[in-house]
Protein backbone atom coordinates (compact mmCIF):
# COMPACT_ATOMS: atom_id res chain seq x y z
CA UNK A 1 1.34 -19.09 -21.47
CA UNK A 2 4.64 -20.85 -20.37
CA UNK A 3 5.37 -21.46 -17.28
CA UNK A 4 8.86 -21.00 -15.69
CA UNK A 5 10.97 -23.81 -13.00
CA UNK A 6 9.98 -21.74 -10.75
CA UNK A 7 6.07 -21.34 -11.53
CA UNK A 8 5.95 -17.53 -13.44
CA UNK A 9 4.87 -17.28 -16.40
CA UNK A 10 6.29 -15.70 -19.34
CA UNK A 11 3.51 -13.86 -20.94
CA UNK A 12 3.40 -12.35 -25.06
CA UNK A 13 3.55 -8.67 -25.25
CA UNK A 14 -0.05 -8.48 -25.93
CA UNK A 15 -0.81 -9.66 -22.25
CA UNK A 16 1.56 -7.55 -20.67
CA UNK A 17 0.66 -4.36 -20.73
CA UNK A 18 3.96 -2.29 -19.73
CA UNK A 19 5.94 -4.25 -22.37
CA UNK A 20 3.45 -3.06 -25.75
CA UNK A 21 5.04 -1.25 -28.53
CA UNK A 22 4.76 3.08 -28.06
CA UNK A 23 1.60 3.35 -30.44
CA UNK A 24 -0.36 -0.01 -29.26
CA UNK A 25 -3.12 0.53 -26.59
CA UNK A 26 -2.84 -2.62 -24.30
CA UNK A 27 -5.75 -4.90 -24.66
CA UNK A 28 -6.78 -4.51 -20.90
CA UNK A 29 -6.48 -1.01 -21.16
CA UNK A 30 -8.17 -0.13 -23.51
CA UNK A 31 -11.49 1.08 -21.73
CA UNK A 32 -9.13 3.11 -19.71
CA UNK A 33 -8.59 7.09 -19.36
CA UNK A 34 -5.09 6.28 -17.41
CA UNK A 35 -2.93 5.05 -20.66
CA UNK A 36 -1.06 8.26 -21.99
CA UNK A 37 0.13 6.71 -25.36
CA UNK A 38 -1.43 8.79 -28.08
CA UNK A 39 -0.62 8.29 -32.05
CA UNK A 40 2.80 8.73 -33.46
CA UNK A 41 1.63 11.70 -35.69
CA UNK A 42 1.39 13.56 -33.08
CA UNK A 43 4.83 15.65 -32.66
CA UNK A 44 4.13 17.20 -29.44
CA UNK A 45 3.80 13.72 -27.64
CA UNK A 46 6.72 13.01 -29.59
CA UNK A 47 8.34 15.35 -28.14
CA UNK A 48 6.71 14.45 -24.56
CA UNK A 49 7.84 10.59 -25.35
CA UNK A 50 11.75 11.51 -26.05
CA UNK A 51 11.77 13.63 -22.86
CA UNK A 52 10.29 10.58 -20.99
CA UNK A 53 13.17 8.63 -22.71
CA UNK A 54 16.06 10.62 -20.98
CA UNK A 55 14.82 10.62 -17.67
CA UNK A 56 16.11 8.02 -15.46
CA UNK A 57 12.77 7.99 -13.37
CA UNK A 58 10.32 7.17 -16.00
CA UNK A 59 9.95 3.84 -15.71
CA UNK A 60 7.56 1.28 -17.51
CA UNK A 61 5.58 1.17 -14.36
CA UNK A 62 4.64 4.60 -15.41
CA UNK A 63 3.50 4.32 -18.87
CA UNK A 64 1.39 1.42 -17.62
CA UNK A 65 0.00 3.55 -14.37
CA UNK A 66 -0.02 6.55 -16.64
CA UNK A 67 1.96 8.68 -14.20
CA UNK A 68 5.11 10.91 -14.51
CA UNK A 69 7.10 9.41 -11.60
CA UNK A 70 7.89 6.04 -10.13
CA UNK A 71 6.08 7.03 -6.50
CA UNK A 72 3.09 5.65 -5.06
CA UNK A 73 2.02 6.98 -2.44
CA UNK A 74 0.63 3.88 0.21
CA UNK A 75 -3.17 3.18 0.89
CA UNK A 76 -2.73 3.55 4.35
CA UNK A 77 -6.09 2.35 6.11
CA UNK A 78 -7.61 4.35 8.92
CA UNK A 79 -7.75 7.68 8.44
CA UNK A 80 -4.41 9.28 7.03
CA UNK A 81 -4.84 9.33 3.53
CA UNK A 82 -6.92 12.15 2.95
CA UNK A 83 -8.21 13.39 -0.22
CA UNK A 84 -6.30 16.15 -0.26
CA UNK A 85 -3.29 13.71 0.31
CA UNK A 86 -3.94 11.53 -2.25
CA UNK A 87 -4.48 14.08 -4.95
CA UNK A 88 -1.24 16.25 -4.28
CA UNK A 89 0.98 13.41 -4.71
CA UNK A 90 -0.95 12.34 -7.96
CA UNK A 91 -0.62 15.95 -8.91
CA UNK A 92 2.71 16.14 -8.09
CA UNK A 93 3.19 13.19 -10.51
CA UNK A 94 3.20 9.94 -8.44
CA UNK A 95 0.16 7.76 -7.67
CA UNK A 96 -2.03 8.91 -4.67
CA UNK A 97 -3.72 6.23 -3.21
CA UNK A 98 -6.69 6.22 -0.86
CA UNK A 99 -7.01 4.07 2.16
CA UNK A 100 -10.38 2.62 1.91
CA UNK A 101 -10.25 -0.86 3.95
CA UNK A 102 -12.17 0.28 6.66
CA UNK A 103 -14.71 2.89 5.45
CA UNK A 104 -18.34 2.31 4.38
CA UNK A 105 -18.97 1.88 0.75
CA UNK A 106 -20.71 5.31 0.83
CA UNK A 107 -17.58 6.64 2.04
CA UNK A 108 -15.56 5.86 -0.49
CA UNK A 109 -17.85 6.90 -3.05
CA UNK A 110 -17.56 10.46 -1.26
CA UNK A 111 -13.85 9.96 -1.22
CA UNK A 112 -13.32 9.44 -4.57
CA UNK A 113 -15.37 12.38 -6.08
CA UNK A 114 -13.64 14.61 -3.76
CA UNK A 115 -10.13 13.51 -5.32
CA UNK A 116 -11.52 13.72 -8.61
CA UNK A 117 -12.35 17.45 -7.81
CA UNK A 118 -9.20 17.99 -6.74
CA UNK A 119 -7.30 16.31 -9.88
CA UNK A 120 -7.84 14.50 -13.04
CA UNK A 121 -4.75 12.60 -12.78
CA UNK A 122 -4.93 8.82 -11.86
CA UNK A 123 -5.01 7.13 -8.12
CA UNK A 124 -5.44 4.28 -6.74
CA UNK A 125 -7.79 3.15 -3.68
CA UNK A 126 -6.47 -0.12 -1.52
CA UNK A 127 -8.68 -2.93 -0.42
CA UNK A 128 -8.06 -5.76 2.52
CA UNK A 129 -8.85 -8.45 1.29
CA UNK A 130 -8.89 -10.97 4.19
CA UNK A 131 -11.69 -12.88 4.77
CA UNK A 132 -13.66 -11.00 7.06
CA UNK A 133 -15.31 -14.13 9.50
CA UNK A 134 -15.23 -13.69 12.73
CA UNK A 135 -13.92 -16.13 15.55
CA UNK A 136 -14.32 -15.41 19.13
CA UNK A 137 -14.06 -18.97 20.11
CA UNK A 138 -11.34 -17.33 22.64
CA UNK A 139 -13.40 -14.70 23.33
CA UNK A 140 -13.52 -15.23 27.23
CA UNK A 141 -9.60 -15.61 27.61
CA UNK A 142 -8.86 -12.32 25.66
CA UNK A 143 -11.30 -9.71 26.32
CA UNK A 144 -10.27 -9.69 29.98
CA UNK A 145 -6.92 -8.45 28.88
CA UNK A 146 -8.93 -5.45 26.63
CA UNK A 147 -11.10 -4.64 29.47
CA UNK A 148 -8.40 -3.96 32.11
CA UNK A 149 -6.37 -1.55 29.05
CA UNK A 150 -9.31 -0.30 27.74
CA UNK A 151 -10.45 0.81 31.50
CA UNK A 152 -7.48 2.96 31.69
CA UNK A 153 -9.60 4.90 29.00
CA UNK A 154 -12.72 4.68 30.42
CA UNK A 155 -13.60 2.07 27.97
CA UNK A 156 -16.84 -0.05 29.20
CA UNK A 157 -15.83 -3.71 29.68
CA UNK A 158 -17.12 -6.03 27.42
CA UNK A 159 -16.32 -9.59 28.99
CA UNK A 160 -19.37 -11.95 29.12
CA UNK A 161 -21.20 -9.63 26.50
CA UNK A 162 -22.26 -10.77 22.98
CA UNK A 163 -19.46 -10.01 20.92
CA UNK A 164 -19.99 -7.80 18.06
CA UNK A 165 -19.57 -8.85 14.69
CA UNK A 166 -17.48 -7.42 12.02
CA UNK A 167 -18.90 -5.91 8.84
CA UNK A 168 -17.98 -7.65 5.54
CA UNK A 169 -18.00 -4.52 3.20
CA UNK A 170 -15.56 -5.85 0.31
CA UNK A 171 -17.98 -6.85 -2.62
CA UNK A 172 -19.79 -3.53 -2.16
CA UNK A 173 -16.56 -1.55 -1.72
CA UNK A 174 -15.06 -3.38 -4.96
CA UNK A 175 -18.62 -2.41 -6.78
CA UNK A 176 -18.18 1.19 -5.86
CA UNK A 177 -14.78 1.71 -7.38
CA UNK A 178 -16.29 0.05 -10.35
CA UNK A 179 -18.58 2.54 -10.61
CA UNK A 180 -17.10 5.46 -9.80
CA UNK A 181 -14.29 4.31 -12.58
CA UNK A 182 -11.32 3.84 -10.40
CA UNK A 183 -8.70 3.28 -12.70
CA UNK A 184 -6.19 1.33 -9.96
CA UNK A 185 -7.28 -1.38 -7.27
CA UNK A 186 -4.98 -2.02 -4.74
CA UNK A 187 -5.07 -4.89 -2.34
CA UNK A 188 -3.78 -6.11 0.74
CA UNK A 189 -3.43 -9.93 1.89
CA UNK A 190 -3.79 -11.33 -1.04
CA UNK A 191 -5.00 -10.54 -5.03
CA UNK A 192 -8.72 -9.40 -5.21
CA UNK A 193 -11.06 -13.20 -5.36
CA UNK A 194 -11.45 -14.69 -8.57
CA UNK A 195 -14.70 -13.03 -9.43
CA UNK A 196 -13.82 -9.67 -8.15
CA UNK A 197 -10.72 -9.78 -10.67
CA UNK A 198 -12.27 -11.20 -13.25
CA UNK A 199 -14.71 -8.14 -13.19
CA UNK A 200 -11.63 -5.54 -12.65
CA UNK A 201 -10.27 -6.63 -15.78
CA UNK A 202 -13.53 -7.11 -17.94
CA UNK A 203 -13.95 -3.29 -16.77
CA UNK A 204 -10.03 -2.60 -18.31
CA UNK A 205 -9.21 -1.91 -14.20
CA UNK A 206 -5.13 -2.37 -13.17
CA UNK A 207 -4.54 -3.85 -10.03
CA UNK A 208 -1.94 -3.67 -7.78
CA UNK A 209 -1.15 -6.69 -4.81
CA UNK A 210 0.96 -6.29 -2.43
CA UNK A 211 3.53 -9.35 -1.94
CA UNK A 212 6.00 -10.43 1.07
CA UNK A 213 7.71 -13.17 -0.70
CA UNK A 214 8.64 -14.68 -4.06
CA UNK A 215 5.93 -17.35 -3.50
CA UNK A 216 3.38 -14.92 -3.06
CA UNK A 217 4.33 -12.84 -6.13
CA UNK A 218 3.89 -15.73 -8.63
CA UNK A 219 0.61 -16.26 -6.68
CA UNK A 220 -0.69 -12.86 -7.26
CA UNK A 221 0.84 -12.70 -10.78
CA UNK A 222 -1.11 -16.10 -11.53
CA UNK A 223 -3.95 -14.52 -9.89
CA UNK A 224 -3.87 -11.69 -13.18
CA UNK A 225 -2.21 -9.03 -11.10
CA UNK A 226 -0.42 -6.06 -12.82
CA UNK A 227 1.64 -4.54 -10.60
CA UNK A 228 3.85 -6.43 -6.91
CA UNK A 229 4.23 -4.24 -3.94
CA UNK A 230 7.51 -6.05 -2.81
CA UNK A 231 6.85 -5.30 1.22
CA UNK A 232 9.92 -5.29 3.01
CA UNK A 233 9.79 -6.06 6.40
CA UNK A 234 10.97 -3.28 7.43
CA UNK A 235 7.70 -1.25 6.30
CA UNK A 236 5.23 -0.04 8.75
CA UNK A 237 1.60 -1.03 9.19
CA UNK A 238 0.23 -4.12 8.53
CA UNK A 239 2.25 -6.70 6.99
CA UNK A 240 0.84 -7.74 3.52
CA UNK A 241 1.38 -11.57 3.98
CA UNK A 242 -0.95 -14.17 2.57
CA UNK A 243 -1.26 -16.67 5.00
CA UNK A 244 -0.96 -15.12 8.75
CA UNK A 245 -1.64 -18.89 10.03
CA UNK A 246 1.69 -19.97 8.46
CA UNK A 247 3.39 -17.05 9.28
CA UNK A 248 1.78 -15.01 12.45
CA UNK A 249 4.32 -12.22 12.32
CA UNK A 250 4.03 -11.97 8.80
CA UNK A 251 6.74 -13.05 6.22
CA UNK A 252 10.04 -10.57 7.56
CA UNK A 253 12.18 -10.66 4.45
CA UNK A 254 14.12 -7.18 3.81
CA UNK A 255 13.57 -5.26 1.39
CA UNK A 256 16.80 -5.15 -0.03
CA UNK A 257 16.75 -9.02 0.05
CA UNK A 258 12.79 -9.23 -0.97
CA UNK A 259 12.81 -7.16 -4.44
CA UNK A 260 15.23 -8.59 -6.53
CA UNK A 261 14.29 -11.65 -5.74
CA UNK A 262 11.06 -11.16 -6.95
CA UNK A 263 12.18 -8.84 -9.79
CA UNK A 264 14.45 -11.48 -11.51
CA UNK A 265 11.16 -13.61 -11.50
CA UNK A 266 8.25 -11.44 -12.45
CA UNK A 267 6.45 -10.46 -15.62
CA UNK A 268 5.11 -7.42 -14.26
CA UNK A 269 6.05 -4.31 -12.66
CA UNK A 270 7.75 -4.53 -9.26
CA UNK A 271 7.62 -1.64 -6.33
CA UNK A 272 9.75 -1.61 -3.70
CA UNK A 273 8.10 -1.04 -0.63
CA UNK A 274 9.63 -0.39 3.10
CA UNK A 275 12.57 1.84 4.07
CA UNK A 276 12.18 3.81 1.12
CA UNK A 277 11.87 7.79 2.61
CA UNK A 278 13.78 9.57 -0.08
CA UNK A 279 15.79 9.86 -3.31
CA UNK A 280 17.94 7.95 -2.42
CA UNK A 281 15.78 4.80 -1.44
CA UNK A 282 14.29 5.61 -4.97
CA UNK A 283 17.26 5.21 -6.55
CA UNK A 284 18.55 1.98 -4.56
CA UNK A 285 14.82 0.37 -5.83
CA UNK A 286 15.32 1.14 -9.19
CA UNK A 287 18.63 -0.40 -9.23
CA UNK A 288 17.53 -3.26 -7.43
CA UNK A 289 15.31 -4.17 -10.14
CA UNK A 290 12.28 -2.09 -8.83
CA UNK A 291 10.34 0.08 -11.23
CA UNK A 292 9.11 2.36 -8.46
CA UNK A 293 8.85 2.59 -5.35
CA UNK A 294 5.76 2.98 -2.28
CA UNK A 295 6.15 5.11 0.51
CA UNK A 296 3.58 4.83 3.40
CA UNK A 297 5.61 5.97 6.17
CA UNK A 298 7.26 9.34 4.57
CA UNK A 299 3.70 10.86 4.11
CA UNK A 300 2.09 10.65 7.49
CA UNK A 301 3.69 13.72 8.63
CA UNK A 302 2.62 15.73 5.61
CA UNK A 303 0.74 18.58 5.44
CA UNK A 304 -2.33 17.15 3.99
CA UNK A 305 -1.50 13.95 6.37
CA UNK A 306 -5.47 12.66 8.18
CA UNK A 307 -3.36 11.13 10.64
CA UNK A 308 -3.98 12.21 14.09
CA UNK A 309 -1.51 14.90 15.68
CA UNK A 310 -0.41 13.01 18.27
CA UNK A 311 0.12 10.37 16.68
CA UNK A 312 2.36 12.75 14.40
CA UNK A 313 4.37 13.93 17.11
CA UNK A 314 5.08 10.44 18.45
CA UNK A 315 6.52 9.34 14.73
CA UNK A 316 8.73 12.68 15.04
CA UNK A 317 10.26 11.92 18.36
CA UNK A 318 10.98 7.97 17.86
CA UNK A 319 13.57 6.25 16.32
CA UNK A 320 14.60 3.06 14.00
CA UNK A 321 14.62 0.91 17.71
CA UNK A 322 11.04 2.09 19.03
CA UNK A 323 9.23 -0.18 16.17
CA UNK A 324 8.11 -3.53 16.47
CA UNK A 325 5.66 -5.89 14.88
CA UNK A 326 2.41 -6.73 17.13
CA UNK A 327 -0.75 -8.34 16.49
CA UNK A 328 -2.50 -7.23 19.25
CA UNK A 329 -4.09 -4.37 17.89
CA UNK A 330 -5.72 -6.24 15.39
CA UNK A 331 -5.22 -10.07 15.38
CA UNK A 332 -2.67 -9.80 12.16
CA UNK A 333 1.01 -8.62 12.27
CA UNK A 334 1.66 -4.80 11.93
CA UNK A 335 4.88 -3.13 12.49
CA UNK A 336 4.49 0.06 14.80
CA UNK A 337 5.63 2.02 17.56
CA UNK A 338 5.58 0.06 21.06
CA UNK A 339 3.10 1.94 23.30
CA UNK A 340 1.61 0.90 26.34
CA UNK A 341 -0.88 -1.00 24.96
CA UNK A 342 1.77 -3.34 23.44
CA UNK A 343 3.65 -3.76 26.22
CA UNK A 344 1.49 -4.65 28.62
CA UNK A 345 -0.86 -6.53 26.02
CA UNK A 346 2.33 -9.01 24.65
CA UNK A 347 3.01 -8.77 28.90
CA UNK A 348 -0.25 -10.61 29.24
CA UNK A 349 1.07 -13.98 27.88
CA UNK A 350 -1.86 -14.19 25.81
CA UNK A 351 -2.70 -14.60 22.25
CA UNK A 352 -5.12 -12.31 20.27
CA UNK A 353 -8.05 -13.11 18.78
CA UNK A 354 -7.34 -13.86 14.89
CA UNK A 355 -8.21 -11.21 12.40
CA UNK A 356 -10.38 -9.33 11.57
CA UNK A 357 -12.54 -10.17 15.64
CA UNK A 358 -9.67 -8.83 17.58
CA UNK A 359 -9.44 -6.19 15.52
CA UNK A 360 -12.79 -4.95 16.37
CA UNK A 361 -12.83 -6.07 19.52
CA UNK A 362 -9.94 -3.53 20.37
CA UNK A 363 -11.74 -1.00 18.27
CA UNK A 364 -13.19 1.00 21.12
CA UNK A 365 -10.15 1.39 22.46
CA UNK A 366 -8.30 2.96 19.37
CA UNK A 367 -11.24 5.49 19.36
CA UNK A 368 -11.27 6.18 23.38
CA UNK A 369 -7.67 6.77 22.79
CA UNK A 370 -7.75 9.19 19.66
CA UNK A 371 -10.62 11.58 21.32
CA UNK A 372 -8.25 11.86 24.32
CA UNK A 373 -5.04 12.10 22.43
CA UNK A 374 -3.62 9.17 24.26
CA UNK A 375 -0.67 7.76 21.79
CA UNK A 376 0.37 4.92 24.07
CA UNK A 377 -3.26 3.28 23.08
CA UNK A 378 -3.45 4.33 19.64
CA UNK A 379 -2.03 1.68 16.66
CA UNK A 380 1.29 4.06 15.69
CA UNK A 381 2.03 2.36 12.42
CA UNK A 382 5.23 3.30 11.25
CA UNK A 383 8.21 1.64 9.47
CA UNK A 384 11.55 1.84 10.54
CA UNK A 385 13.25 4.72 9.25
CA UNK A 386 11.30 6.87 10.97
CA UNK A 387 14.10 9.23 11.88
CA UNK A 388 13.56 10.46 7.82
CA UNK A 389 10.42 12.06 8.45
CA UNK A 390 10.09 15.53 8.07
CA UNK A 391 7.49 17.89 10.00
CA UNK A 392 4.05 19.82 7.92
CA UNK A 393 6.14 19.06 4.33
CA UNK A 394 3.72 19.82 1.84
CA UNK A 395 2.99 15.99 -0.47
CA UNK A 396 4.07 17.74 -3.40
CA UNK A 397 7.23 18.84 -1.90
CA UNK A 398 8.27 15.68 -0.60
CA UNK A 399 7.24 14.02 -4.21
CA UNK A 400 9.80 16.55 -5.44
CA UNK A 401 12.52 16.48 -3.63
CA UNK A 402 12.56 12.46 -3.61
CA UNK A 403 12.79 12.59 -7.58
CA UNK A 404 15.30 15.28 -7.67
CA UNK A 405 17.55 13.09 -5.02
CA UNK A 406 16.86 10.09 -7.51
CA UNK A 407 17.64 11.80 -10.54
CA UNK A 408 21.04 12.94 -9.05
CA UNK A 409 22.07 9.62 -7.96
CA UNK A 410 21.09 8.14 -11.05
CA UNK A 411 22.55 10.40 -13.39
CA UNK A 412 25.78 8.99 -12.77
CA UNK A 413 24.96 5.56 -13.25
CA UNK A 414 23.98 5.20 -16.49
CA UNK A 415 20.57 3.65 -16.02
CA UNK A 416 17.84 4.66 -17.18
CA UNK A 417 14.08 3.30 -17.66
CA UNK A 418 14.54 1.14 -20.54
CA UNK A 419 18.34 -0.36 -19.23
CA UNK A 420 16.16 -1.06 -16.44
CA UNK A 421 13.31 -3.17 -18.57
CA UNK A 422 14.81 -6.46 -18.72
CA UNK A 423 11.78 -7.49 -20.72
C-alpha cells in the first residue's frame, strides 16, 4: 500500500470495500449477510441499483453498511439506546446502533437477539475502548468532593474505604458480538486492539472508529478501520479523543472544520458527527465531503428513547449556552448540560480521578440521582443544538423527515452519491 505526505494510504479497490465494482463482493465482506450487491442478471436489483443511482442520499457508505440511508443512529452508552430504538431507525433505513460500553456481556447478548426480533436489517453495537485500569492514587483528595454531592442524595460516603475496582468487560463483550454475528463494531477512544481487529476482520466484521482529528483518522484507518466518525466538538457525550492525557478536554475541532479535513485525506467512508439534527445538517455533511452522517443527540427524545424522563425534559427546556464539556462525571471529557453537580464539582478546584476510576467512583451517585429523578446529578449528555429536539417523535419519523429535508436541499445542487465519491 502507498503511503501519502501526510501518512494515509491509498489502498487498490480490492481493499476498499465501498470503492468495488457493482457485481464484486468485497473480500472482507464476503462472510457477511450486510452486502446488498446481488448478480447483474438479476433485473429487479437492477432496477433497485438505478433507483439507488438517482437518489442524492445513497451514498457509498451505504452500499458498504448495506443500508438505504446515510444515518446512523449513535451508540449512546448508558441506557438510551434501546432495542426498540435501535431497530426503528435500522428499519426506517439508517443504522441503529446499540450502546453497549457499559453492560455485561450477557446483556448484550440479550440486546442483540431482541433487535434481531425486531428487524433483520443491519446495526451496529459501540464499544469503549479505553483501557480500563484503575488509578486512585488521588483517591483521598477527590472522594471528599463526591461524598459531600453525593450526601445531598443520601449517597453513603466512601472516603477512607477500599475503593472499588472497575470491571474490564471488553474482550468478552467483543467475543459476544462475534458470536451473535454482529455485522458492525463501533468504537470509542480509539480502533478496537490489534488482536480484537484482526479477529473482526478474519470474521468479515466492518468497523466503525470514531475520530476527533485528522491525526487520529489516519491512525484508525492504519489501524484497518472501515468507516471515521468525524466528532465535532460540538457533539454531546463523551468526546471520542485518543489520548485524554494530551488533550484533557478532548480534541474541540468543529465539525464543519473537522470533516473535510479528514475527508480530503481518507480512504474510507467519513460521517459527520455533531450538530447534525436534521435534513439540513445531512445535507451540509454530504457536501462537506461526508458520506453520512451520526446523530446521537436528535434521538434521545424519541419515542423509543431508554433515556430517563427527566433527563428528557431537561434536554427540552435548555438551550445551545447550557452545554459544556466536564470530566467530572467520569474522569474523561463529555459535553453535557451544566447541573449542579458540575458546578459545584469544577467549584471544588479539584481534579478528577482519570478514567475509567472516577467514573465509577461517581457511579452511585448517577444511580441515587436517576431513582429520585434528580437531573442536576445525573450526566445530561447532550450536544449543542439542543434547541432541534423534538418531543415523543417516533425514530422512524425523525429518520424520515431528516432524508426528505436532505433530499430537498440536495436536489438543487446537483450532487449526488457518486459526484460525491471522489475515489
Amino acid at each position: 500500500m502507498k503511503v501519502n505526505s501526510d501518512g494515509f494510504g491509498k489502498r487498490s479497490n480490492v481493499a476498499v470495500p465501498y470503492r468495488t465494482a457493482k457485481k464484486g463482493i468485497p473480500r472482507r465482506t464476503r462472510n457477511s449477510c450486510i452486502f446488498l450487491i446481488v448478480p447483474e442478471k438479476s433485473s429487479v436489483t437492477l432496477e433497485r441499483s438505478r433507483h439507488m443511482s438517482r437518489d442524492p442520499l445513497y451514498t457509498p457508505l451505504c452500499r458498504l453498511l448495506g443500508i438505504r440511508l446515510p444515518i446512523i443512529q449513535a451508540g449512546m452508552a448508558g441506557g438510551p439506546t434501546t432495542p426498540q430504538l435501535v431497530a426503528a431507525v435500522s428499519e426506517a433505513g439508517g443504522l441503529g446502533t446499540l450502546g453497549a460500553a457499559y453492560m455485561e456481556p450477557e446483556a448484550i447478548r440479550e440486546a442483540v437477539r431482541a433487535v434481531r426480533r425486531l428487524t433483520a436489517k443491519p446495526f451496529s453495537v459501540n464499544l469503549f475502548v479505553a483501557p480500563m485500569r484503575d488509578d486512585y492514587t488521588r483517591q483521598a483528595e477527590v472522594q471528599p468532593v463526591i461524598d459531600r454531592l453525593g450526601a445531598e442524595l443520601g449517597v453513603p460516603a466512601r472516603a477512607g474505604t477500599e475503593p472499588s475496582p472497575t470491571p474490564d468487560r471488553l474482550e468478552r463483550q467483543f467475543a459476544v458480538l462475534l458470536e451473535e454475528g454482529v455485522p458492525i463494531i463501533s468504537t470509542a477512544f480509539g480502533p478496537l486492539p490489534g488482536p480484537l481487529g484482526q479477529a473482526a476482520r478474519e470474521a468479515g466484521r466492518l468497523v466503525t472508529t470514531m475520530v476527533t482529528t485528522v491525526e487520529e483518522a489516519r491512525l484508525a484507518e492504519a489501524a484497518g478501520c472501515d468507516v471515521l466518525i468525524a466528532q465535532g466538538s460540538d457533539a454531546g457525550g463523551h468526546r471520542g479523543t485518543f489520548d485524554a492525557e494530551r488533550y484533557p478536554y478532548g480534541a474541540l475541532v468543529g465539525t464543519f472544520s473537522l470533516v473535510p479535513q479528514i475527508a480530503d485525506r481518507a480512504n474510507v467512508p467519513v460521517v459527520a458527527a455533531g450538530g447534525v439534527m436534521d435534513g439540513r445538517g445531512l445535507a451540509a455533511a454530504l457536501l462537506l465531503g461526508a458520506q453520512g452522517a451520526q446523530l446521537g443527540t436528535r434521538f434521545l427524545t424519541a419515542v423509543e428513547s431508554g433515556a430517563h424522563a427527566a433527563y428528557k425534559e431537561a434536554l427540552l427546556a435548555g438551550s445551545e449556552e447550557d452545554t459544556v464539556v466536564t470530566r467530572w462525571f467520569s474522569g474523561r471529557p463529555a459535553r453535557g448540560l451544566c447541573n449542579r453537580f458540575i458546578e459545584e464539582a469544577e467549584r471544588s478546584g479539584i481534579p478528577p480521578m482519570p478514567f475509567p476510576s472516577h467514573n465509577t467512583a461517581t457511579g452511585p451517585i448517577r444511580q441515587a440521582a436517576a431513582k429520585q429523578s434528580n437531573p442536576d446529578y445525573m450526566s445530561l449528555w447532550t450536544g449543542q443544538a439542543i434547541r432541534l429536539l423534538t418531543r415523543d417523535t417516533p425514530a422512524a419519523k425523525i429518520v424520515r423527515d431528516i432524508a426528505e429535508q436532505a433530499r430537498t436541499l440536495l436536489a438543487g445542487t446537483g450532487t449526488g452519491a457518486d459526484e460525491r465519491d471522489p475515489h
